[in-house]
Protein backbone atom coordinates (compact mmCIF):
# COMPACT_ATOMS: atom_id res chain seq x y z
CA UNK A 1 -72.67 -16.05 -34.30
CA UNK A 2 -69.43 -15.76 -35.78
CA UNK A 3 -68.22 -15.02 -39.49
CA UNK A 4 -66.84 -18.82 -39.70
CA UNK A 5 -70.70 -20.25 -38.33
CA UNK A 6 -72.27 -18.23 -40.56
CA UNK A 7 -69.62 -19.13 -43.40
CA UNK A 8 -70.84 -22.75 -42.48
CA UNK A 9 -74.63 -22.03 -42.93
CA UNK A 10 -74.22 -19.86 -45.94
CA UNK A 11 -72.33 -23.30 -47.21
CA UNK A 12 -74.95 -25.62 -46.20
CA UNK A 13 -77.23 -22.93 -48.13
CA UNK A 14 -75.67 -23.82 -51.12
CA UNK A 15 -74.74 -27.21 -50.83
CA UNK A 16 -78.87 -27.83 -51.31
CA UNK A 17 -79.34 -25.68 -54.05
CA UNK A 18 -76.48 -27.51 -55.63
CA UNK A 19 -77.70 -31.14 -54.59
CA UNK A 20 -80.53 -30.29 -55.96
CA UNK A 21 -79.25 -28.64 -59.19
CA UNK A 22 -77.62 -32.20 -59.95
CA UNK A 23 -81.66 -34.18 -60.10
CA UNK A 24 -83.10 -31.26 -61.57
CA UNK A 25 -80.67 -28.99 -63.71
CA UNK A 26 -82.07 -29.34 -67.94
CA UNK A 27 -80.38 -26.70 -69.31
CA UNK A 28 -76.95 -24.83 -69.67
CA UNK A 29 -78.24 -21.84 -67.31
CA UNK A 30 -79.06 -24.25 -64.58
CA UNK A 31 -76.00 -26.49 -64.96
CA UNK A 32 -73.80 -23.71 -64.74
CA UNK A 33 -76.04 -22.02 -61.61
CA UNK A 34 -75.44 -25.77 -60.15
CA UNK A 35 -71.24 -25.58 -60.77
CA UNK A 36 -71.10 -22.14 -59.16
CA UNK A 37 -73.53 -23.13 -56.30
CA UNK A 38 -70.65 -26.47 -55.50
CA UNK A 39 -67.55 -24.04 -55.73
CA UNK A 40 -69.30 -21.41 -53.39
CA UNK A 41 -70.15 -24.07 -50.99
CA UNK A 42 -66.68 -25.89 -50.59
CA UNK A 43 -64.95 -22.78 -51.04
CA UNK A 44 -67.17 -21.05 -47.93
CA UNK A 45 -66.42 -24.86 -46.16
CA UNK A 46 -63.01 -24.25 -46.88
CA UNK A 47 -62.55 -21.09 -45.34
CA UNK A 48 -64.37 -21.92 -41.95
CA UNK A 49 -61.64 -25.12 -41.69
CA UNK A 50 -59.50 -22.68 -41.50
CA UNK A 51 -60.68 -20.53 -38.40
CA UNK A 52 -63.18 -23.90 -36.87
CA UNK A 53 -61.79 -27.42 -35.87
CA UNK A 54 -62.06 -28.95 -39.93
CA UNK A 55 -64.19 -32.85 -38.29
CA UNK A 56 -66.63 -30.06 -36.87
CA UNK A 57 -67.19 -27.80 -40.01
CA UNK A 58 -67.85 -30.79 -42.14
CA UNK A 59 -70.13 -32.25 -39.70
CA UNK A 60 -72.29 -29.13 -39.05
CA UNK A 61 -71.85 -28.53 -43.09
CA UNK A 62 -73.26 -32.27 -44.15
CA UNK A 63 -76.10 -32.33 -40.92
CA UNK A 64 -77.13 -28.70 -42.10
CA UNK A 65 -77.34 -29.76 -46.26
CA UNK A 66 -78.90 -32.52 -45.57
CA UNK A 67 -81.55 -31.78 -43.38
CA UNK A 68 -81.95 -28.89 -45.81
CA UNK A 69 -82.35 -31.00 -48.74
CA UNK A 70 -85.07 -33.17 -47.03
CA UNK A 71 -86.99 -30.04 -46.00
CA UNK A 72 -86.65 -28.60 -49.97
CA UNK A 73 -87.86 -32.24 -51.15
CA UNK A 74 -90.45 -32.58 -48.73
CA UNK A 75 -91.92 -28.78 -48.82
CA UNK A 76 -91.16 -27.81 -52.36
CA UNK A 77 -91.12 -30.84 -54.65
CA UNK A 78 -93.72 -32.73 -52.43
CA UNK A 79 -91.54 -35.85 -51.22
CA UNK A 80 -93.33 -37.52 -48.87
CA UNK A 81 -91.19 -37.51 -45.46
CA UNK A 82 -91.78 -40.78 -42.81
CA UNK A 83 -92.09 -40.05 -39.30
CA UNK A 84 -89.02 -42.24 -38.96
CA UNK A 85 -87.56 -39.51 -41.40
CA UNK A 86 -88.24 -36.42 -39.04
CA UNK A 87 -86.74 -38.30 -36.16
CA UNK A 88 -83.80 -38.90 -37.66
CA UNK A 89 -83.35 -35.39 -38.75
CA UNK A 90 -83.92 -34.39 -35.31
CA UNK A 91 -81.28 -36.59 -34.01
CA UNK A 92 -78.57 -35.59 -36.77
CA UNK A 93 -80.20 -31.77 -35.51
CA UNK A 94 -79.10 -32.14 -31.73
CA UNK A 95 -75.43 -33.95 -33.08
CA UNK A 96 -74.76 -30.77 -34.82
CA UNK A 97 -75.92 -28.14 -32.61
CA UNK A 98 -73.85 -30.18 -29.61
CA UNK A 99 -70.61 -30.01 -32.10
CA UNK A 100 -71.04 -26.02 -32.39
CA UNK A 101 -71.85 -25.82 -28.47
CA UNK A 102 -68.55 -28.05 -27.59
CA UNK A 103 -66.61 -26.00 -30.18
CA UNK A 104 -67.65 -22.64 -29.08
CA UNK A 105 -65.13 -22.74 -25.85
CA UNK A 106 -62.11 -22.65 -27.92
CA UNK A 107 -61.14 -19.75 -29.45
CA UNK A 108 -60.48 -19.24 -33.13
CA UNK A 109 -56.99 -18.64 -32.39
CA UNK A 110 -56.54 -21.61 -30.53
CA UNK A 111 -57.38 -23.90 -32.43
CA UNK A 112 -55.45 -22.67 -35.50
């Protein structure tokens, strides 16, 4: 895996812990933990858009955070999670691993 793939799950990383810094942060500490967690995340985002085609880093960015937050909702703060749920996730799962599989052809200097 590449530095701009792993840029992209390192973003994803952080994009839950800030998602879920906005329903849970109480206190300055976590507020400001929640802030530097969203300017990591674009920023990392950011960079890969530049190296990655940009429709493919948000997609695999968004599909990663989100399955992310489900799993951190359902695992840690005991959401319950339909079966409908988990098939969806696994659908959004196999969208964003094709994206990185049709992306990985090209390389980094082609499509800058």
């Amino acid at each position: 895996m590449n530095r701009s793939w792993l840029s992209i799950v390192i973003a994803a990383v952080f994009e839950v812990m800030w998602v879920i810094g906005l329903k849970h942060a109480a206190s300055p500490i976590e507020w400001t933990g929640t802030v530097i967690a969203i300017f990591i995340s674009f920023y990392l985002m950011i960079k890969a858009g530049e190296k990655l085609p940009v429709g493919t880093v948000y997609a695999v960015f968004v599909g990663l955070g989100t399955t992310g937050t489900i799993l951190v909702d359902a695992f840690i703060f005991k959401q319950p999670v339909s079966v409908m749920t988990i098939v969806f996730l696994g659908i959004l799962l196999i969208g964003v691993m094709g994206l990185k599989l049709s992306s990985d052809g090209k390389k980094e200097s082609e499509v800058k």
